[in-house]
PDB file of N, CA and C in Angstrom:
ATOM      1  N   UNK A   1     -57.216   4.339 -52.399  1.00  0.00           N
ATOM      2  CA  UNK A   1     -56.863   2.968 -52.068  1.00  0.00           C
ATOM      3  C   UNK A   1     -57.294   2.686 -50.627  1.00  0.00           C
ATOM      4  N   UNK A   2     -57.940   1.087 -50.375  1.00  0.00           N
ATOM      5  CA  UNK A   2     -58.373   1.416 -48.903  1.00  0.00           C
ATOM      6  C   UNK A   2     -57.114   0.851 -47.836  1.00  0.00           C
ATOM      7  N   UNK A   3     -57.679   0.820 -46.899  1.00  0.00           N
ATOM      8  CA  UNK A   3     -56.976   0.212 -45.792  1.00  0.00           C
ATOM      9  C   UNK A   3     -56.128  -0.716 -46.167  1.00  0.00           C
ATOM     10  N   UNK A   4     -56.832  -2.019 -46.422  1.00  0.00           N
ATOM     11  CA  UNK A   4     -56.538  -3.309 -46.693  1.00  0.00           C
ATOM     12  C   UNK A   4     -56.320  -3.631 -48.093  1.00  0.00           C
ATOM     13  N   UNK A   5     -55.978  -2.918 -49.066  1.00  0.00           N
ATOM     14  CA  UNK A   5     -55.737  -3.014 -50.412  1.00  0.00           C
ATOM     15  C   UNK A   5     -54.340  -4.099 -50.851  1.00  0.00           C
ATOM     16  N   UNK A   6     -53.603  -3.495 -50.170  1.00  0.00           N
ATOM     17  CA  UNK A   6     -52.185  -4.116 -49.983  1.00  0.00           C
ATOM     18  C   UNK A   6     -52.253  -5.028 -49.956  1.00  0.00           C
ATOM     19  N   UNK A   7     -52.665  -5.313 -48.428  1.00  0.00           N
ATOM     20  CA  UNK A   7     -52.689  -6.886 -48.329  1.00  0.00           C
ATOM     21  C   UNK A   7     -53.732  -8.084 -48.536  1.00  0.00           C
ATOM     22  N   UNK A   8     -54.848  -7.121 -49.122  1.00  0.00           N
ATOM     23  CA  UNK A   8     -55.709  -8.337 -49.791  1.00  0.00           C
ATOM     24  C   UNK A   8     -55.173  -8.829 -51.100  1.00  0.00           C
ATOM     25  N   UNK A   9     -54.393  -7.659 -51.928  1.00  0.00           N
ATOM     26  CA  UNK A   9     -53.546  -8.183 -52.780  1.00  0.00           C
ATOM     27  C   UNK A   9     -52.515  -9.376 -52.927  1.00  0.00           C
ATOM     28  N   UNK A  10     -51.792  -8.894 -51.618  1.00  0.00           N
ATOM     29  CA  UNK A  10     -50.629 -10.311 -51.279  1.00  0.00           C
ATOM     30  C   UNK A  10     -51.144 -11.504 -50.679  1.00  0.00           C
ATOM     31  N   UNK A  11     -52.317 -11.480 -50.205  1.00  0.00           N
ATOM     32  CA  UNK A  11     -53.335 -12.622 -49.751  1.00  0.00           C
ATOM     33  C   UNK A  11     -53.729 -13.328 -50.930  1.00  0.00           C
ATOM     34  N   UNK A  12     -54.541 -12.684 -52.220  1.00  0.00           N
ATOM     35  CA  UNK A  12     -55.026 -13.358 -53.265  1.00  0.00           C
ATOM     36  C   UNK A  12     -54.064 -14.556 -54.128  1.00  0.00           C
ATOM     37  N   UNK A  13     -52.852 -14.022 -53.703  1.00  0.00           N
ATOM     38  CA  UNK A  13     -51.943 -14.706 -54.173  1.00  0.00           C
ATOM     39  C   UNK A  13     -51.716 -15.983 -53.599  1.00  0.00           C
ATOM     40  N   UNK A  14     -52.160 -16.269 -52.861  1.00  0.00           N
ATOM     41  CA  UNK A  14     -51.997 -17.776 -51.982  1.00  0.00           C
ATOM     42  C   UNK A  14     -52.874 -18.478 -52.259  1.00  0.00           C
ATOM     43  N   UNK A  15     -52.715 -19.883 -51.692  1.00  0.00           N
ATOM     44  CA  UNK A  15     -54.195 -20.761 -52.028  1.00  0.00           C
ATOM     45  C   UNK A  15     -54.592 -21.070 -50.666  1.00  0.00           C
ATOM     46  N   UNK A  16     -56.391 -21.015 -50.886  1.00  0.00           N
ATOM     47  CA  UNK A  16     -57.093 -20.660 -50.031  1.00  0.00           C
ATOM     48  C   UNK A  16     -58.182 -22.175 -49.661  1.00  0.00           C
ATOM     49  N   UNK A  17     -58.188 -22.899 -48.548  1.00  0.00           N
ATOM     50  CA  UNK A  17     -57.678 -22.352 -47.344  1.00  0.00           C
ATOM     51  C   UNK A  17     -55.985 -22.766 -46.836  1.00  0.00           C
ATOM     52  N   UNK A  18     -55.874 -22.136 -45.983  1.00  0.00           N
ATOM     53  CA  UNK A  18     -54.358 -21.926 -45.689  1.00  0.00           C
ATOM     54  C   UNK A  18     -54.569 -21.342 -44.132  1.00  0.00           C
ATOM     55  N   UNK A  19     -53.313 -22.126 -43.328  1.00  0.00           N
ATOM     56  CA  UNK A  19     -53.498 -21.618 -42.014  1.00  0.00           C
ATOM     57  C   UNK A  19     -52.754 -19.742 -42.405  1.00  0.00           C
ATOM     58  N   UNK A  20     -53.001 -18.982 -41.389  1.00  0.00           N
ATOM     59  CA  UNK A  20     -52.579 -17.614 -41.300  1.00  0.00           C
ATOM     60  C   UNK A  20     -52.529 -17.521 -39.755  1.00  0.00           C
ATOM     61  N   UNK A  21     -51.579 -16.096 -39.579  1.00  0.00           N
ATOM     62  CA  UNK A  21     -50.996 -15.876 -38.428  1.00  0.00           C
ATOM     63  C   UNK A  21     -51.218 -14.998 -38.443  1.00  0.00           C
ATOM     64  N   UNK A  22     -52.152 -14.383 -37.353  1.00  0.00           N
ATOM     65  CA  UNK A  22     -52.447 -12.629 -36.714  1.00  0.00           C
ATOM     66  C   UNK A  22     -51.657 -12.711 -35.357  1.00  0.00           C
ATOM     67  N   UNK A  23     -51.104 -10.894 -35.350  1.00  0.00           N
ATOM     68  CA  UNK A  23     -50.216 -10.561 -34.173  1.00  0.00           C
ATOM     69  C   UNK A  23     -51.128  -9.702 -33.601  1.00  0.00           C
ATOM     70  N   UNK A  24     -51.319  -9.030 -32.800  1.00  0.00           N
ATOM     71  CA  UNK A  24     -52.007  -8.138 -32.448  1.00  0.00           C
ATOM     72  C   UNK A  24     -51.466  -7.553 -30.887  1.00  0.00           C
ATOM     73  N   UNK A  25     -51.056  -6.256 -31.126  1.00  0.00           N
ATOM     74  CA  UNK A  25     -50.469  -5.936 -29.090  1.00  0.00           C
ATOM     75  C   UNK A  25     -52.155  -5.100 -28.773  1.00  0.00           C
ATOM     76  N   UNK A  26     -52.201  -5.352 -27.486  1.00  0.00           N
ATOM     77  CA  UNK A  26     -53.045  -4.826 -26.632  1.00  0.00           C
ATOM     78  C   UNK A  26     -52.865  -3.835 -25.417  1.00  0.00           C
ATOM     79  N   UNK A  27     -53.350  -3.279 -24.624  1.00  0.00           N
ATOM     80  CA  UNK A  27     -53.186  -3.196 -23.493  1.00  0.00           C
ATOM     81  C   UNK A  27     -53.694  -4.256 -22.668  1.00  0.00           C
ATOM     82  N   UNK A  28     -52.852  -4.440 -21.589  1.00  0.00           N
ATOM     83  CA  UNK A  28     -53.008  -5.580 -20.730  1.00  0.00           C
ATOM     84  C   UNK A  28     -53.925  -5.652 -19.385  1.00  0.00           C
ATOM     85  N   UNK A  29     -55.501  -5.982 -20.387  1.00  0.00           N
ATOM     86  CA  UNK A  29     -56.303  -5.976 -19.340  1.00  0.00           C
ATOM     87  C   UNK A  29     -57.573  -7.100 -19.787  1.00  0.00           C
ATOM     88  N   UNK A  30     -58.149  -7.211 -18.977  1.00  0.00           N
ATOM     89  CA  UNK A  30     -59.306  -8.293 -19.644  1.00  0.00           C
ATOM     90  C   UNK A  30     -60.067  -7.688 -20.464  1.00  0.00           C
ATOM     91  N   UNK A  31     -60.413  -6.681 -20.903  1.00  0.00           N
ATOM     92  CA  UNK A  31     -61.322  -6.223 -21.821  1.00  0.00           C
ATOM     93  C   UNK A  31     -60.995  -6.599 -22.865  1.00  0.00           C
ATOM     94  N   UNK A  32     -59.568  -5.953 -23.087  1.00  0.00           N
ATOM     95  CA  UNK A  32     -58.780  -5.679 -24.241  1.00  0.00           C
ATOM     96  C   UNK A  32     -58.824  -7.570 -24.913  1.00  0.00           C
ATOM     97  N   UNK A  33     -57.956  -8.068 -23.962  1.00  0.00           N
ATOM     98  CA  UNK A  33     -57.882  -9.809 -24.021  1.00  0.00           C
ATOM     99  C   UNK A  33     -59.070 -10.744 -24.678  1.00  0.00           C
ATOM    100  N   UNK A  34     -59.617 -10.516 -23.728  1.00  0.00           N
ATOM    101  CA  UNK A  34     -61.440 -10.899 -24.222  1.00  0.00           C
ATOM    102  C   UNK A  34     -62.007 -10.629 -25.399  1.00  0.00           C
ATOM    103  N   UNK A  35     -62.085  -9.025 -25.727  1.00  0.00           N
ATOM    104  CA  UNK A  35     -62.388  -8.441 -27.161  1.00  0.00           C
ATOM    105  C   UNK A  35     -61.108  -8.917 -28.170  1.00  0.00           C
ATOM    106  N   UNK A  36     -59.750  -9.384 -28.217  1.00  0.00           N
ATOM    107  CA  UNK A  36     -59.431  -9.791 -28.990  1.00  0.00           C
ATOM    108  C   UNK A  36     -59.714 -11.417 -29.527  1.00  0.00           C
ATOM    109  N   UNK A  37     -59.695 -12.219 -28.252  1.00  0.00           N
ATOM    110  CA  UNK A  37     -59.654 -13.625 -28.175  1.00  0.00           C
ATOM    111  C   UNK A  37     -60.862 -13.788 -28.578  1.00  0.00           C
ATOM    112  N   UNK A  38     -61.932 -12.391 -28.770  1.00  0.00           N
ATOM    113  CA  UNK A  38     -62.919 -13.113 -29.723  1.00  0.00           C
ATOM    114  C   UNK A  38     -63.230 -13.509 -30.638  1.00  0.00           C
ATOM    115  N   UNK A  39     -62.073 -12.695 -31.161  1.00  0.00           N
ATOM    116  CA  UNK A  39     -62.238 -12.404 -32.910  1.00  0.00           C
ATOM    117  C   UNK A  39     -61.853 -13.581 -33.610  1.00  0.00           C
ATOM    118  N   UNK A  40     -61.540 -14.696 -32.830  1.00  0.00           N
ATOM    119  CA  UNK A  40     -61.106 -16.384 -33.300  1.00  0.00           C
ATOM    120  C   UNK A  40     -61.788 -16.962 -32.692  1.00  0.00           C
ATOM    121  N   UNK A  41     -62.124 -18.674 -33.308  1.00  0.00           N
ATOM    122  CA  UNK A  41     -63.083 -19.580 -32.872  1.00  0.00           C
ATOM    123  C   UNK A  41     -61.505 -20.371 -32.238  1.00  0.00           C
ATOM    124  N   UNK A  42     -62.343 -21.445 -31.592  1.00  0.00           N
ATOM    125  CA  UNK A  42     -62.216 -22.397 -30.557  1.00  0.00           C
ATOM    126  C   UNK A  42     -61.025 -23.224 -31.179  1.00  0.00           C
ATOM    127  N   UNK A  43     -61.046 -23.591 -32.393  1.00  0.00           N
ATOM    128  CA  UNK A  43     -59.854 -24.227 -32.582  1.00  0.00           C
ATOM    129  C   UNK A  43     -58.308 -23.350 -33.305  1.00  0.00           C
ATOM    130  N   UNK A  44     -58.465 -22.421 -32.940  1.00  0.00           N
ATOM    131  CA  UNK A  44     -57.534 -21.294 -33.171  1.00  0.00           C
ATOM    132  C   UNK A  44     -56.266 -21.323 -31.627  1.00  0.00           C
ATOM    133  N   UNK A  45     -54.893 -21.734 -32.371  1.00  0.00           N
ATOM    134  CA  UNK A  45     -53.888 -21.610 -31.398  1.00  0.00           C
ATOM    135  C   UNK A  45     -53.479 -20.496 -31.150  1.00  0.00           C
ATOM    136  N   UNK A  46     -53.671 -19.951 -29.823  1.00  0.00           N
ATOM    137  CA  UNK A  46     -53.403 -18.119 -29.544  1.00  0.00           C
ATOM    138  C   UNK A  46     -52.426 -18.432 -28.506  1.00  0.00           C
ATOM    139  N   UNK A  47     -51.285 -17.562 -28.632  1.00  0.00           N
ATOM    140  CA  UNK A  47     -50.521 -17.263 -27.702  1.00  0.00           C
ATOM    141  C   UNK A  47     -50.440 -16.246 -27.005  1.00  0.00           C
ATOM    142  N   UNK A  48     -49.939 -15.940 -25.677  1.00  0.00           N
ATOM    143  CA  UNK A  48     -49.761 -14.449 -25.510  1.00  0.00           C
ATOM    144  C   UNK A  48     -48.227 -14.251 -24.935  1.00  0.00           C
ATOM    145  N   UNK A  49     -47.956 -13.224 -24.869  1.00  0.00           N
ATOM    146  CA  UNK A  49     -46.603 -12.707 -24.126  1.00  0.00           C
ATOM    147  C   UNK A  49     -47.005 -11.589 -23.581  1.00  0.00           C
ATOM    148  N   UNK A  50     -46.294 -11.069 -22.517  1.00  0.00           N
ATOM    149  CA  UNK A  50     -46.714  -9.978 -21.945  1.00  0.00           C
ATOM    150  C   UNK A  50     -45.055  -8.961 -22.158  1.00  0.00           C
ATOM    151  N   UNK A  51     -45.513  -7.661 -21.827  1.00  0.00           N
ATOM    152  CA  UNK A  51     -44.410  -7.027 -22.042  1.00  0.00           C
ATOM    153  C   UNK A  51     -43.508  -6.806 -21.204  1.00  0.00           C
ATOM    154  N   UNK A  52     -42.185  -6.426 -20.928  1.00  0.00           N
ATOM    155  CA  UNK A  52     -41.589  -5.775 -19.978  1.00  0.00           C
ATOM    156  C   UNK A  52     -42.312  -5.409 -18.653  1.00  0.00           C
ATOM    157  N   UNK A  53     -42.795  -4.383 -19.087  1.00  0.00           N
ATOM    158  CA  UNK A  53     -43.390  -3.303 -18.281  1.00  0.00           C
ATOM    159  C   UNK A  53     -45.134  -4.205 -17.510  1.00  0.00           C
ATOM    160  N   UNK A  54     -45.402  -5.208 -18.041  1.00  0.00           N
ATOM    161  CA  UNK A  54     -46.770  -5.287 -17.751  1.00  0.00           C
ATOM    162  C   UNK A  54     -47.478  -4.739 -18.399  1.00  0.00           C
ATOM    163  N   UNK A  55     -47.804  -3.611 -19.258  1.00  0.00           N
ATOM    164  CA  UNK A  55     -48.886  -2.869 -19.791  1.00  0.00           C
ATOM    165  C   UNK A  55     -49.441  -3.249 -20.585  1.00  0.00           C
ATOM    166  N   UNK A  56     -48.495  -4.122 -21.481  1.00  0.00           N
ATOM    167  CA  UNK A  56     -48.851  -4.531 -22.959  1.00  0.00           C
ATOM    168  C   UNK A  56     -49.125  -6.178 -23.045  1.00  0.00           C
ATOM    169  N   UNK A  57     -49.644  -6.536 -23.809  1.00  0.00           N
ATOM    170  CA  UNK A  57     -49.729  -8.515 -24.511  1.00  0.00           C
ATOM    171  C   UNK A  57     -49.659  -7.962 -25.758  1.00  0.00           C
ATOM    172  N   UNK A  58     -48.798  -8.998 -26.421  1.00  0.00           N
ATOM    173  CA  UNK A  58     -48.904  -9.250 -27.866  1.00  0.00           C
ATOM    174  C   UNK A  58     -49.683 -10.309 -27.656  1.00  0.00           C
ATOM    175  N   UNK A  59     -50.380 -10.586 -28.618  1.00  0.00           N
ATOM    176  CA  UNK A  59     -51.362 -11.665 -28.975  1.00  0.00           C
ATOM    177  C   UNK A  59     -51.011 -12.271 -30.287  1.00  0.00           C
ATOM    178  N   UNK A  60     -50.849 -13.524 -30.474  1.00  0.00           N
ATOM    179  CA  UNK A  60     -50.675 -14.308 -31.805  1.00  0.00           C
ATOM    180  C   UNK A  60     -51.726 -15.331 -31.956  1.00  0.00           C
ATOM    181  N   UNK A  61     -51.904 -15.368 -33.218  1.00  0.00           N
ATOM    182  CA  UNK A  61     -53.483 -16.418 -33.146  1.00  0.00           C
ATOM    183  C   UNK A  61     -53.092 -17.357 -34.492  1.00  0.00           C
ATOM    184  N   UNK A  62     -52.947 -18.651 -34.739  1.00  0.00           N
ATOM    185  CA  UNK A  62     -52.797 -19.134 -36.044  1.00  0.00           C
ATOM    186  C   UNK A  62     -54.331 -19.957 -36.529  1.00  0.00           C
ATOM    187  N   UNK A  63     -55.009 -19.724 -36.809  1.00  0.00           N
ATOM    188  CA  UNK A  63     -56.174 -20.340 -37.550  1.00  0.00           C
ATOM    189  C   UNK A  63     -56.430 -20.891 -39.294  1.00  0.00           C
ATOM    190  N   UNK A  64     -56.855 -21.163 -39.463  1.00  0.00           N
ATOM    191  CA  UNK A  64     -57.171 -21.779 -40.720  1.00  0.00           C
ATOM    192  C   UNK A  64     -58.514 -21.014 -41.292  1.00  0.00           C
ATOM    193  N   UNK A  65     -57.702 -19.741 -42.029  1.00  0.00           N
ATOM    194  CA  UNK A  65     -58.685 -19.175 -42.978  1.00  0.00           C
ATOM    195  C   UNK A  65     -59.506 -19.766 -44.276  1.00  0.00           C
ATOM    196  N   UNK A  66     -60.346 -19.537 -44.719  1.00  0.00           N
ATOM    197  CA  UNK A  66     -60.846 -19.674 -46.275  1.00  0.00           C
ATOM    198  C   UNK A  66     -60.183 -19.270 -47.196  1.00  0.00           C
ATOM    199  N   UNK A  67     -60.586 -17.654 -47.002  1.00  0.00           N
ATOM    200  CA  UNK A  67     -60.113 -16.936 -48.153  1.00  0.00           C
ATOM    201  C   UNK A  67     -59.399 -15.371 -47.365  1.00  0.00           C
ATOM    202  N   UNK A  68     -58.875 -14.840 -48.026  1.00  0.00           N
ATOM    203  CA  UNK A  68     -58.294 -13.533 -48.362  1.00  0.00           C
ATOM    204  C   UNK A  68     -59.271 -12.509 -47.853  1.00  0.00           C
ATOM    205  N   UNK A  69     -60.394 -12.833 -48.105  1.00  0.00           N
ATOM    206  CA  UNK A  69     -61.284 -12.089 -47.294  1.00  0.00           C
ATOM    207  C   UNK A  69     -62.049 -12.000 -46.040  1.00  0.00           C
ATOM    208  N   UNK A  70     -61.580 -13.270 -45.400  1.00  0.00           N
ATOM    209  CA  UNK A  70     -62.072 -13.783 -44.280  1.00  0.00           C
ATOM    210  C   UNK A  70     -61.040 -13.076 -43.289  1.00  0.00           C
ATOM    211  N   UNK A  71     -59.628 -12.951 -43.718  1.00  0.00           N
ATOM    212  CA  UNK A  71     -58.537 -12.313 -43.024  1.00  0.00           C
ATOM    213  C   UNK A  71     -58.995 -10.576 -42.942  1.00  0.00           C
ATOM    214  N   UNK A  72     -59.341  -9.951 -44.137  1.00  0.00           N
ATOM    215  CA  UNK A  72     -59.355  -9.019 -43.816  1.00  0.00           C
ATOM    216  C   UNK A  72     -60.576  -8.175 -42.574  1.00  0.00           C
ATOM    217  N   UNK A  73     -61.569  -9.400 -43.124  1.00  0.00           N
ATOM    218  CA  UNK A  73     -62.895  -9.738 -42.119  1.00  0.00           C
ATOM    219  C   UNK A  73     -62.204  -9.106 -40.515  1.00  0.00           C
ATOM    220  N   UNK A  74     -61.417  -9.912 -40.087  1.00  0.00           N
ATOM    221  CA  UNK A  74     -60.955 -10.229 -38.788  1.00  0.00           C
ATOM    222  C   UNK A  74     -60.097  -8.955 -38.365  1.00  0.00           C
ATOM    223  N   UNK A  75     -59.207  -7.969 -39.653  1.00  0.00           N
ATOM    224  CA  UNK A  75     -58.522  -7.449 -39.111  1.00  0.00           C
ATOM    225  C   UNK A  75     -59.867  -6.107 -38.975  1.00  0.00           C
ATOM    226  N   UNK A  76     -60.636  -6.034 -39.867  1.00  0.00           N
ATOM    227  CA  UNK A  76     -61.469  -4.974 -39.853  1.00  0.00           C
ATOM    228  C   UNK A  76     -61.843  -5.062 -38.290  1.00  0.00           C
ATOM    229  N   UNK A  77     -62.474  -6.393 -37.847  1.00  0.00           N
ATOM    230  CA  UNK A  77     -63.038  -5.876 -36.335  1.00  0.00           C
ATOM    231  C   UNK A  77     -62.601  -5.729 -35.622  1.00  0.00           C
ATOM    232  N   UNK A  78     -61.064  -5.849 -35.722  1.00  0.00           N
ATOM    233  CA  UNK A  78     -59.743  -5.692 -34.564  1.00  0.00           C
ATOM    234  C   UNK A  78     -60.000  -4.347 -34.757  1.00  0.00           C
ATOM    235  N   UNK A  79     -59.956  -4.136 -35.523  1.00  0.00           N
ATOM    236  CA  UNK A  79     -59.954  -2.427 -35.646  1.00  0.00           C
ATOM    237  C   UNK A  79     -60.816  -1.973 -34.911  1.00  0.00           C
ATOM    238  N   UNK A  80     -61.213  -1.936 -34.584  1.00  0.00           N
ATOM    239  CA  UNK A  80     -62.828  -1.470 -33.962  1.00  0.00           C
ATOM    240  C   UNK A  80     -62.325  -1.532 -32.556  1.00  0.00           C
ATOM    241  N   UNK A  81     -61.335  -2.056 -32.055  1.00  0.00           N
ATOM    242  CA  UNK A  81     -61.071  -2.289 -30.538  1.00  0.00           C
ATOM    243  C   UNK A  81     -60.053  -1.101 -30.397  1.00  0.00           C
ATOM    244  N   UNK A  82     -60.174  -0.330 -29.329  1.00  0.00           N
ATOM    245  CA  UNK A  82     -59.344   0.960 -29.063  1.00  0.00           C
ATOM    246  C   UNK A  82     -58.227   0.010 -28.387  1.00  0.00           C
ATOM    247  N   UNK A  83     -57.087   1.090 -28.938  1.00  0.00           N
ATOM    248  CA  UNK A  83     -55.867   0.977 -28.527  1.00  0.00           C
ATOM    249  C   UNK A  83     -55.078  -0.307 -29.202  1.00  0.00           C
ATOM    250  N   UNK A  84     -55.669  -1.249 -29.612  1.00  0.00           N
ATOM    251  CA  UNK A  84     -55.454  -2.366 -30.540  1.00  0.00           C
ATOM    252  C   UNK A  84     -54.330  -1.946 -31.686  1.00  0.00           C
ATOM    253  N   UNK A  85     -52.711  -2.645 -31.491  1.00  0.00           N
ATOM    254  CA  UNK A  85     -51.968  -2.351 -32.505  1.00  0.00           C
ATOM    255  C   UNK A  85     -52.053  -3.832 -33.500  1.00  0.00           C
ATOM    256  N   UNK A  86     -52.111  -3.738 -34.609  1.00  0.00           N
ATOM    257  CA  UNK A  86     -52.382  -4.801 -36.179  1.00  0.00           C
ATOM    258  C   UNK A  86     -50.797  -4.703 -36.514  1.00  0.00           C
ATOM    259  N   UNK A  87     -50.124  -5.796 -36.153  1.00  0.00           N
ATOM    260  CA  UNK A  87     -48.745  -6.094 -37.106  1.00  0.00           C
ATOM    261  C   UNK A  87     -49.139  -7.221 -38.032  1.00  0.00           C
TER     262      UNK A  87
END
């Protein structure tokens, strides 16, 4: 079963398009920031919070997907960013 099996499953189940909500924590630096805030276009509402400590941002992004696969699209290249936590 892969990665994203799960939840392309509970995705198919919706109707498509539909806004969606990615969380994503980082470490708190411009790389990290930058390489996430890419992974959304321009009309995508992103928030951030920072942590306690300073070290960390959660990142929230609400955009308006297509499909079920466009989401998993996005989490695949998050992946690709070190240290990048996917809630």
């Amino acid at each position: 079963m892969g990665t994203f099996d799960t939840l392309r499953a509970q995705l198919e189940e919706q109707e498509w398009p539909n806004v969606y909500l990615f969380k994503f924590i980082v470490p708190n630096d411009n790389t990290h920031l930058a390489q996430v805030t890419a992974l959304f276009d321009a009309n995508s509402e992103i928030s951030y919070h920072h942590s306690g400590t300073g070290k960390y941002v959660s990142l929230s992004a609400k955009e308006v997907m297509l499909s079920a696969a466009d989401i998993i699209a996005v989490y695949e290249r998050a992946a690709l960013i070190p240290g990048i936590i996917s809630l």
